[in-house]
C-alpha atoms as a PDB file:
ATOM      1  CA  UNK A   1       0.000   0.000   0.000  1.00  0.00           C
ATOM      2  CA  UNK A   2       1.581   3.181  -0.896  1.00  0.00           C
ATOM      3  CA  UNK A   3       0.361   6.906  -1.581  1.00  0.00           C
ATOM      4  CA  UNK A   4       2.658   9.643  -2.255  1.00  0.00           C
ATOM      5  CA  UNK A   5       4.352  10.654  -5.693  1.00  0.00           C
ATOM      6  CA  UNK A   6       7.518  11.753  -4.427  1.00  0.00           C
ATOM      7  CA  UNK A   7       8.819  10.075  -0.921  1.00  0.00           C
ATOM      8  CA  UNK A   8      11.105  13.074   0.882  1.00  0.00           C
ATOM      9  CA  UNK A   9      14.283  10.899   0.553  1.00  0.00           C
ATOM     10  CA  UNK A  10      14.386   9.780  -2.922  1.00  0.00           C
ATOM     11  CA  UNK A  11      13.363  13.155  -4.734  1.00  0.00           C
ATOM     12  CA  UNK A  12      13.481  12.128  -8.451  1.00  0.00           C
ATOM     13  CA  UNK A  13      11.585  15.432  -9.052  1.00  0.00           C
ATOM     14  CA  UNK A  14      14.402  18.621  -8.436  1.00  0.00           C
ATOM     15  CA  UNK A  15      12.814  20.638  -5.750  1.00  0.00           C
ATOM     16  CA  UNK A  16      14.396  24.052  -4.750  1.00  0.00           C
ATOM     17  CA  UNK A  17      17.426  24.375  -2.580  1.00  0.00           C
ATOM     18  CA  UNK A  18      15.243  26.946  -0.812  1.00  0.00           C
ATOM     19  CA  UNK A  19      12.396  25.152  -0.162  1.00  0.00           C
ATOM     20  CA  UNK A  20      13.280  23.539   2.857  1.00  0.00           C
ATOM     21  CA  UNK A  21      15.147  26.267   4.706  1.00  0.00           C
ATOM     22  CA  UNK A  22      12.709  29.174   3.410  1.00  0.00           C
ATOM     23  CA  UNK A  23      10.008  27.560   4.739  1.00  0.00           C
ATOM     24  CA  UNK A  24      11.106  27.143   7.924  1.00  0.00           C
ATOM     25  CA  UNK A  25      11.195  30.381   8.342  1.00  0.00           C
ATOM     26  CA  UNK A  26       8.305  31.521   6.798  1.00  0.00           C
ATOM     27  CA  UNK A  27       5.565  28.988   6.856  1.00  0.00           C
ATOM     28  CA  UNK A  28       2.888  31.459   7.764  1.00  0.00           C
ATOM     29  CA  UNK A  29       3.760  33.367   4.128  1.00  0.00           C
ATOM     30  CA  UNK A  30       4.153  30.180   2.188  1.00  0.00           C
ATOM     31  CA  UNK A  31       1.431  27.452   4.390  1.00  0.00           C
ATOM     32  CA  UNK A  32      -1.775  28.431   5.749  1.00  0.00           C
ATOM     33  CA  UNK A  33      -0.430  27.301   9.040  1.00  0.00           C
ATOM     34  CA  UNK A  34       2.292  25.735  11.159  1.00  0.00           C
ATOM     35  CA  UNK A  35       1.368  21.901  11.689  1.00  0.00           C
ATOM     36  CA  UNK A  36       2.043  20.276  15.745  1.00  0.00           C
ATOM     37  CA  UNK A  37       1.650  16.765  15.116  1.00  0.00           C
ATOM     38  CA  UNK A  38       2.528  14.854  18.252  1.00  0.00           C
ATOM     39  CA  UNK A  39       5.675  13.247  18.449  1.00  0.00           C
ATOM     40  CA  UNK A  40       3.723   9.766  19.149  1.00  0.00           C
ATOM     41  CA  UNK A  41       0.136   8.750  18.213  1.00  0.00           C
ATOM     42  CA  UNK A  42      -1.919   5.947  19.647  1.00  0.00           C
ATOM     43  CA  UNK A  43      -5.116   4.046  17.754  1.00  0.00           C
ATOM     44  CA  UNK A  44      -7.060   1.225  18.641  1.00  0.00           C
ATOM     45  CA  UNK A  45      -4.337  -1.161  17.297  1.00  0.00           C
ATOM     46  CA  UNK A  46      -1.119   0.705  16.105  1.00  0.00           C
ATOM     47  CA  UNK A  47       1.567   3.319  17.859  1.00  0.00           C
ATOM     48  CA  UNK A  48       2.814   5.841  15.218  1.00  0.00           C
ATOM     49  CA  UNK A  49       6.362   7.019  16.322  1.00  0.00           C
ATOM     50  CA  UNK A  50       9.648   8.742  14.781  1.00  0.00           C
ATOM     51  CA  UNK A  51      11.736   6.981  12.839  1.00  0.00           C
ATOM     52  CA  UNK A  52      14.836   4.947  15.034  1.00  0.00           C
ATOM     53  CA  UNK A  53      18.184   4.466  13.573  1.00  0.00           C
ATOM     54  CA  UNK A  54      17.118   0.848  14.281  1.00  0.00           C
ATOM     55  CA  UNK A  55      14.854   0.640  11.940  1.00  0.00           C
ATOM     56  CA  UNK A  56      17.300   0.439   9.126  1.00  0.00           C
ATOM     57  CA  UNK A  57      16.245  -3.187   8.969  1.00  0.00           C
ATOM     58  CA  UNK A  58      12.300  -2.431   8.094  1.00  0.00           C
ATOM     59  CA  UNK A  59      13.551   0.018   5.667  1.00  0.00           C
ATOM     60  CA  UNK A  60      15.451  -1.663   3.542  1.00  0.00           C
ATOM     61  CA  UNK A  61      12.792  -4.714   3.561  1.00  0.00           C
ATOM     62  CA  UNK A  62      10.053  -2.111   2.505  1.00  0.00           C
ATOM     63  CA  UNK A  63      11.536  -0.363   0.124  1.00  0.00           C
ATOM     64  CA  UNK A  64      13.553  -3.006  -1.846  1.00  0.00           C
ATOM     65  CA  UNK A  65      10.414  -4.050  -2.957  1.00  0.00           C
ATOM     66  CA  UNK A  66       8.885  -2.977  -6.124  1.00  0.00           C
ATOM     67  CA  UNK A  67       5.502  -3.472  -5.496  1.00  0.00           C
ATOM     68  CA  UNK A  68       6.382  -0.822  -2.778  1.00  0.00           C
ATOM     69  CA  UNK A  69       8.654   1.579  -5.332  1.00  0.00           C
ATOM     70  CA  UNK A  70       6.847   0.978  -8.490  1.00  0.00           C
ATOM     71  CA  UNK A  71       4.480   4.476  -7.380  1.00  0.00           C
ATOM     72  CA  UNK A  72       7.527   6.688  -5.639  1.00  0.00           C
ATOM     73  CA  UNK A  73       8.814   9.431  -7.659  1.00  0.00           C
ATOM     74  CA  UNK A  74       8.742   9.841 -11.861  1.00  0.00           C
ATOM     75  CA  UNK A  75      11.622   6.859 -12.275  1.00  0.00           C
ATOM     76  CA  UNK A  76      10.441   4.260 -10.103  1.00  0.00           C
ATOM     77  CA  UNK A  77      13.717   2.611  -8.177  1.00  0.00           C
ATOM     78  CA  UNK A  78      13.784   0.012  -5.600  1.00  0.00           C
ATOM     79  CA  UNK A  79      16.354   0.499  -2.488  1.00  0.00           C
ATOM     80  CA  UNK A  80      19.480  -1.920  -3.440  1.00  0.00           C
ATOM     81  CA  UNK A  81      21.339  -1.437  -0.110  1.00  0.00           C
ATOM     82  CA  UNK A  82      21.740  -0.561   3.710  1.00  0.00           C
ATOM     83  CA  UNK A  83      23.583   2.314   2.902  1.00  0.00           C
ATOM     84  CA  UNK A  84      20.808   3.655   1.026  1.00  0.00           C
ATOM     85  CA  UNK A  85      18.300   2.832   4.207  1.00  0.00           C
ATOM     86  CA  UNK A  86      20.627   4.656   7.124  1.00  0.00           C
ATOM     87  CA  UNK A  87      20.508   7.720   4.669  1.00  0.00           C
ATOM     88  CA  UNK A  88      16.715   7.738   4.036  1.00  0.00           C
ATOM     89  CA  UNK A  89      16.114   7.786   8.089  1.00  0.00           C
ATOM     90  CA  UNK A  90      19.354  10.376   8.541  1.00  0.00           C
ATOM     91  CA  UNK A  91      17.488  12.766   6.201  1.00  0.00           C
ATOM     92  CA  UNK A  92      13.704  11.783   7.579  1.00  0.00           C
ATOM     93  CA  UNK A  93      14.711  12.795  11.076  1.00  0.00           C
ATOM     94  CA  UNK A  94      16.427  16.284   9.412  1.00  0.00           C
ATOM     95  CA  UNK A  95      14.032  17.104   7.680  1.00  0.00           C
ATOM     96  CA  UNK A  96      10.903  16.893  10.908  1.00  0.00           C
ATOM     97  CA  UNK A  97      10.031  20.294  11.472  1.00  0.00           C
ATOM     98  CA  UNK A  98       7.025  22.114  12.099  1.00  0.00           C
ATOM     99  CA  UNK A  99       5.656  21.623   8.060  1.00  0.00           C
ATOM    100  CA  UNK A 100       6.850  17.808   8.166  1.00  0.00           C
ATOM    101  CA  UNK A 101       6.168  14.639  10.030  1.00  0.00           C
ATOM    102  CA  UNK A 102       7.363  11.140   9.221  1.00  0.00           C
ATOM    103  CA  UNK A 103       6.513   8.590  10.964  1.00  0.00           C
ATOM    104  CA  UNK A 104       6.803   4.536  11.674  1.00  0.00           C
ATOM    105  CA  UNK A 105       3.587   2.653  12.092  1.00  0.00           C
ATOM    106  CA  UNK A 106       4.167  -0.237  14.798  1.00  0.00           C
ATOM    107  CA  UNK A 107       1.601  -3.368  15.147  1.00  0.00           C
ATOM    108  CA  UNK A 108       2.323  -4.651  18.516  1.00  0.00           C
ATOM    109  CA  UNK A 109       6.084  -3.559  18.347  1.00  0.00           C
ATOM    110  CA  UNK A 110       6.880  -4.471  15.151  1.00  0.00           C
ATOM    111  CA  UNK A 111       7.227  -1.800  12.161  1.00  0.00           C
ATOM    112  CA  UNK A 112       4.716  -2.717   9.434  1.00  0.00           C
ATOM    113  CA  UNK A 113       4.228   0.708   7.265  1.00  0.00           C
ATOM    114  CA  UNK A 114       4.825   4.670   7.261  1.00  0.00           C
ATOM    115  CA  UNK A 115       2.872   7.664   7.304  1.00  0.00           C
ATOM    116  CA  UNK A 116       3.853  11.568   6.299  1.00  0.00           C
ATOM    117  CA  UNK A 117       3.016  14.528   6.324  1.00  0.00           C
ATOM    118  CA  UNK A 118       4.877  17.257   4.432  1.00  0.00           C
ATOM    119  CA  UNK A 119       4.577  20.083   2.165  1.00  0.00           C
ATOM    120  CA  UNK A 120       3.802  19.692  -1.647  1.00  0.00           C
ATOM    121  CA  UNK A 121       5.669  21.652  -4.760  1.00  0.00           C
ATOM    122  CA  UNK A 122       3.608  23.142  -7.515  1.00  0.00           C
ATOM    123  CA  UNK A 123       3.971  22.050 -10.791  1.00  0.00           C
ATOM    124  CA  UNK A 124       6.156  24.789 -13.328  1.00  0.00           C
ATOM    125  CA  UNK A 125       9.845  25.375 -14.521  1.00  0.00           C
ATOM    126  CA  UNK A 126      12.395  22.800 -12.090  1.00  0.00           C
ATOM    127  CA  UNK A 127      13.483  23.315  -9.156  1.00  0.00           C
ATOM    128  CA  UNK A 128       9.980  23.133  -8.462  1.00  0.00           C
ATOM    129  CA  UNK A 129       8.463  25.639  -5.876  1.00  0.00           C
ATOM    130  CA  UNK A 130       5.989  25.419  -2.692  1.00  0.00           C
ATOM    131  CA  UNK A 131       2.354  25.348  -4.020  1.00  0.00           C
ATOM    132  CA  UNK A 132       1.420  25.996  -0.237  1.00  0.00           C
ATOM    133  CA  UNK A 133      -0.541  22.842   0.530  1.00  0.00           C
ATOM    134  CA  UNK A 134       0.125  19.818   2.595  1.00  0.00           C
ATOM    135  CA  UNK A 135      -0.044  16.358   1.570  1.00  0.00           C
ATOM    136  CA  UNK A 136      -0.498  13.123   3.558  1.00  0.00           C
ATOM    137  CA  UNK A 137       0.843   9.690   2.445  1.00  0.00           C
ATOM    138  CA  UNK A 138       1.844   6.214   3.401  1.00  0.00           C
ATOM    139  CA  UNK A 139       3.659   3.449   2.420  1.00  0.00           C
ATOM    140  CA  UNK A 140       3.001  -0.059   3.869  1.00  0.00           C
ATOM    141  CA  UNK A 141       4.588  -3.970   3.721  1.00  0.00           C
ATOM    142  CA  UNK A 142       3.071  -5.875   1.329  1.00  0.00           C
ATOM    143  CA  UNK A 143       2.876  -8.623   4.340  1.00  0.00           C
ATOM    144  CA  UNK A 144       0.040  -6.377   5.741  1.00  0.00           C
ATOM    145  CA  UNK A 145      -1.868  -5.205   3.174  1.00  0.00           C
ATOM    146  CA  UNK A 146      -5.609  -5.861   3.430  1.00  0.00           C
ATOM    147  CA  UNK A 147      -6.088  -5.293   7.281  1.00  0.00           C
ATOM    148  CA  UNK A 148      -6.928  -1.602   7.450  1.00  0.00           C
ATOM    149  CA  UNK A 149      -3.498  -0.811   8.705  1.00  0.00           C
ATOM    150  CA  UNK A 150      -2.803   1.808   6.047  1.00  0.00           C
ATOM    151  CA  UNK A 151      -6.622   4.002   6.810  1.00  0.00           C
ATOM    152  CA  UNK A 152      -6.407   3.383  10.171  1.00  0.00           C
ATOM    153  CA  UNK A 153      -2.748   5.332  10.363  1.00  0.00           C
ATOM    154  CA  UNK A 154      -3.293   7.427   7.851  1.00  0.00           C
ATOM    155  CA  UNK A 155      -6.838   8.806   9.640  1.00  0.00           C
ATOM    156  CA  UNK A 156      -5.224   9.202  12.663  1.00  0.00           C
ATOM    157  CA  UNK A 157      -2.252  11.377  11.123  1.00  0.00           C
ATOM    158  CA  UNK A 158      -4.921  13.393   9.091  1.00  0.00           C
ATOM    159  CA  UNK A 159      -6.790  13.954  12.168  1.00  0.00           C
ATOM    160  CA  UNK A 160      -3.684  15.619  13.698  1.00  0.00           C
ATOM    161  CA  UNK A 161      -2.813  17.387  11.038  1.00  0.00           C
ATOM    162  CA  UNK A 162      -6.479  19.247  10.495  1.00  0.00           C
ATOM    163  CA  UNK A 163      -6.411  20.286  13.861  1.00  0.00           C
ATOM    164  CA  UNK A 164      -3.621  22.857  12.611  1.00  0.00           C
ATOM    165  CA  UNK A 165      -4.312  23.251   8.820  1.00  0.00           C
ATOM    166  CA  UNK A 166      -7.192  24.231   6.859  1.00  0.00           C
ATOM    167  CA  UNK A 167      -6.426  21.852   4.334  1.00  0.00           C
ATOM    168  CA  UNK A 168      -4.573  18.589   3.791  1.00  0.00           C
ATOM    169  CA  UNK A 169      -4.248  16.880   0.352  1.00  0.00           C
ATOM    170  CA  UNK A 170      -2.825  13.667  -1.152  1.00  0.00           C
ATOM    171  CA  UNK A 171      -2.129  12.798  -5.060  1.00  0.00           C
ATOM    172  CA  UNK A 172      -1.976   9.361  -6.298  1.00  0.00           C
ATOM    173  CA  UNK A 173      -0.883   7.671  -9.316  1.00  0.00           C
ATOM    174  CA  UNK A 174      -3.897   7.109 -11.715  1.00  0.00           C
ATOM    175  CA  UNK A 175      -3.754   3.562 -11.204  1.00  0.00           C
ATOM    176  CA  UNK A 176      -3.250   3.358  -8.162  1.00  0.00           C
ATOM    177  CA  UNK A 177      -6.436   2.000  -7.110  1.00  0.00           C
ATOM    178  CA  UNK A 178      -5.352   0.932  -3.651  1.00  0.00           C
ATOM    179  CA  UNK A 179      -4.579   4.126  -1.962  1.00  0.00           C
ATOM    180  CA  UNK A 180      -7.342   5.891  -3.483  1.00  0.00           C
ATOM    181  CA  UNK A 181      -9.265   3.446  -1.983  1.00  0.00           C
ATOM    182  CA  UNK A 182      -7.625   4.895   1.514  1.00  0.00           C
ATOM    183  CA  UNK A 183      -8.326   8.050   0.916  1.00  0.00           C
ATOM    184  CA  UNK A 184     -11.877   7.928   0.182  1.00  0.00           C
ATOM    185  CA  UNK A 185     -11.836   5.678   3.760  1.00  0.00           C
ATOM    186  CA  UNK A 186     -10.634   8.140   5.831  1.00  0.00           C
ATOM    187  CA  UNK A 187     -12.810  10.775   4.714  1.00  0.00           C
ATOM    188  CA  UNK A 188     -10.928  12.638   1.510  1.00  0.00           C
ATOM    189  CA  UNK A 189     -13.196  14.079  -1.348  1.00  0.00           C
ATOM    190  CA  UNK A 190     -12.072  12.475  -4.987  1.00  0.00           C
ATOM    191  CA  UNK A 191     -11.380  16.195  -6.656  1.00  0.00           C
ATOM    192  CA  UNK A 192      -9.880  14.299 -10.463  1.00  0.00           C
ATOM    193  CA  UNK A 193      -7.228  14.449 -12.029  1.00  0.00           C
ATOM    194  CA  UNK A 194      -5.054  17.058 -11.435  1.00  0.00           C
ATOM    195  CA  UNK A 195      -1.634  18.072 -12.652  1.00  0.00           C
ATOM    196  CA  UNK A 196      -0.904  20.755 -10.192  1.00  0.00           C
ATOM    197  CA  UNK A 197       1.769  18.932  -8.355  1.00  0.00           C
ATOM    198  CA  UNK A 198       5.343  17.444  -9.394  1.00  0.00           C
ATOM    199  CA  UNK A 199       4.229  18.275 -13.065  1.00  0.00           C
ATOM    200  CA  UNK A 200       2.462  15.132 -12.808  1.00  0.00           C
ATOM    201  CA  UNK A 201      -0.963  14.213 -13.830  1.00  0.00           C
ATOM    202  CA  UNK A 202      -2.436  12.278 -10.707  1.00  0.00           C
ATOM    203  CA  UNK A 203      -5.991  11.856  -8.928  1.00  0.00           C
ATOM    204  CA  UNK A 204      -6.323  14.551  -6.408  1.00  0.00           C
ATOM    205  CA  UNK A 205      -8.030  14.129  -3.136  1.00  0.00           C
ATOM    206  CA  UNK A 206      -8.991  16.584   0.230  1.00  0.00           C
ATOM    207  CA  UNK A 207      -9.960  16.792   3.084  1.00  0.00           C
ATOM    208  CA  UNK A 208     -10.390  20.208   5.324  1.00  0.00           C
ATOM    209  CA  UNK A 209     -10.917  21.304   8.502  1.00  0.00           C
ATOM    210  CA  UNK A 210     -14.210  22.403   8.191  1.00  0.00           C
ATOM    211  CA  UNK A 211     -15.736  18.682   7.176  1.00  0.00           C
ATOM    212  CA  UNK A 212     -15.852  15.395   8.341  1.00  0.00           C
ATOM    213  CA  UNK A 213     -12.196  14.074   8.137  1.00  0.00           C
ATOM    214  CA  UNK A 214     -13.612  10.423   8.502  1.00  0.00           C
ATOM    215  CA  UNK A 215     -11.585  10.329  12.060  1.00  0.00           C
ATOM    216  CA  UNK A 216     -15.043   8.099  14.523  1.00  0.00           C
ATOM    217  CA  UNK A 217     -12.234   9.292  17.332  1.00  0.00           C
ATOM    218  CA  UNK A 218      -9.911  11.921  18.081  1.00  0.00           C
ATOM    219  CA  UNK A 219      -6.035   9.799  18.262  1.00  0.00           C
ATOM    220  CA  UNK A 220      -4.006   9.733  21.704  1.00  0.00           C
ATOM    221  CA  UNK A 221      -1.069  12.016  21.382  1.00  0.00           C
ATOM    222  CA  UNK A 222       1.800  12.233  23.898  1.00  0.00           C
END
């Protein structure tokens, strides 16, 4: 299960050198708001947590695996090493701010997908700038697809996140069917194709602050 066009460590799509440290500093002028997503998050059967340098292991399983890669970035690539692993955590746990949150999703202690939450560039000339929206996505083991895993996370990130922002978004591959699926469970509005984002024509979905984010209950924070 995967949603998400472009996964923050393996950019295949140039973004601006500025884009991170600009908006950093001025998230009010480029995001409707600053986002305070608790550093852990509790549902009914998962823990959402920071990424560990010990998860290097989980990693490398999930992302070696092309039915994992085949919808991350414009050139599809599966992860061939460790190295490649420590470096996508190092630059994860850089890049959490108060616009970005990446985090593990643990079944009973044991890693089984990812959620994120991040800013998304607008679609023009490359290095591609901030469009000033926010995007949610996951990416989850193929070993636990099918149990509700990937809503279940992914509502209680969105949840979070429109407690802050107006407006959250997420952009998936035409085809894929699965995590559009997701999105309309937690609560997101099917808006069509869109190529707005990435310069990339994808399905576009919302969901806002101001409607039913498909959350039944409010996630524990700590």
């Amino acid at each position: 299960m995967r949603c998400c066009v472009r996964d923050a460590c393996c950019l295949s799509v140039p973004i601006a050198p500025l884009y991170v440290r600009r908006n950093r500093r001025t998230a009010v002028r480029d995001y409707a708001d600053r986002v305070r997503i608790p550093t852990t998050l509790t549902t009914d059967r998962l823990t959402l947590r920071p990424w560990r340098d010990d998860d290097v292991d989980f990693a490398f399983d999930l992302y070696s695996r092309w039915e994992v890669a085949r919808f991350l970035g414009r050139t599809p690539a599966v992860m061939t090493d460790r190295v490649e692993a420590e470096r996508r955590i190092a630059r994860l746990r850089a890049l959490e701010d108060d616009l970005r949150a990446f985090r593990v999703v643990e079944l009973a202690g044991t890693p089984v997908g990812t959620v994120m939450l991040q800013p998304i560039p607008a679609s023009g000339p490359e290095p591609l700038r901030p469009s000033g929206d926010t995007e949610i996505g996951w990416h989850f083991h193929p070993e636990h697809w099918g149990h509700g895993y990937a809503a279940e996370a992914a509502r209680a990130l969105l949840t979070a996140a429109l407690a802050d922002l107006p407006r959250v978004v997420a952009v998936t591959y035409p085809d894929n069917a699965a995590s559009q699926r997701v999105c309309e469970r937690i609560g997101m509005r099917r808006l069509g194709p869109t190529d707005a984002y990435y310069n990339v024509r994808m399905e576009l979905f919302e969901a806002s602050a101001t409607e039913e984010s498909g959350a039944d209950t409010p996630p524990e924070g700590s």
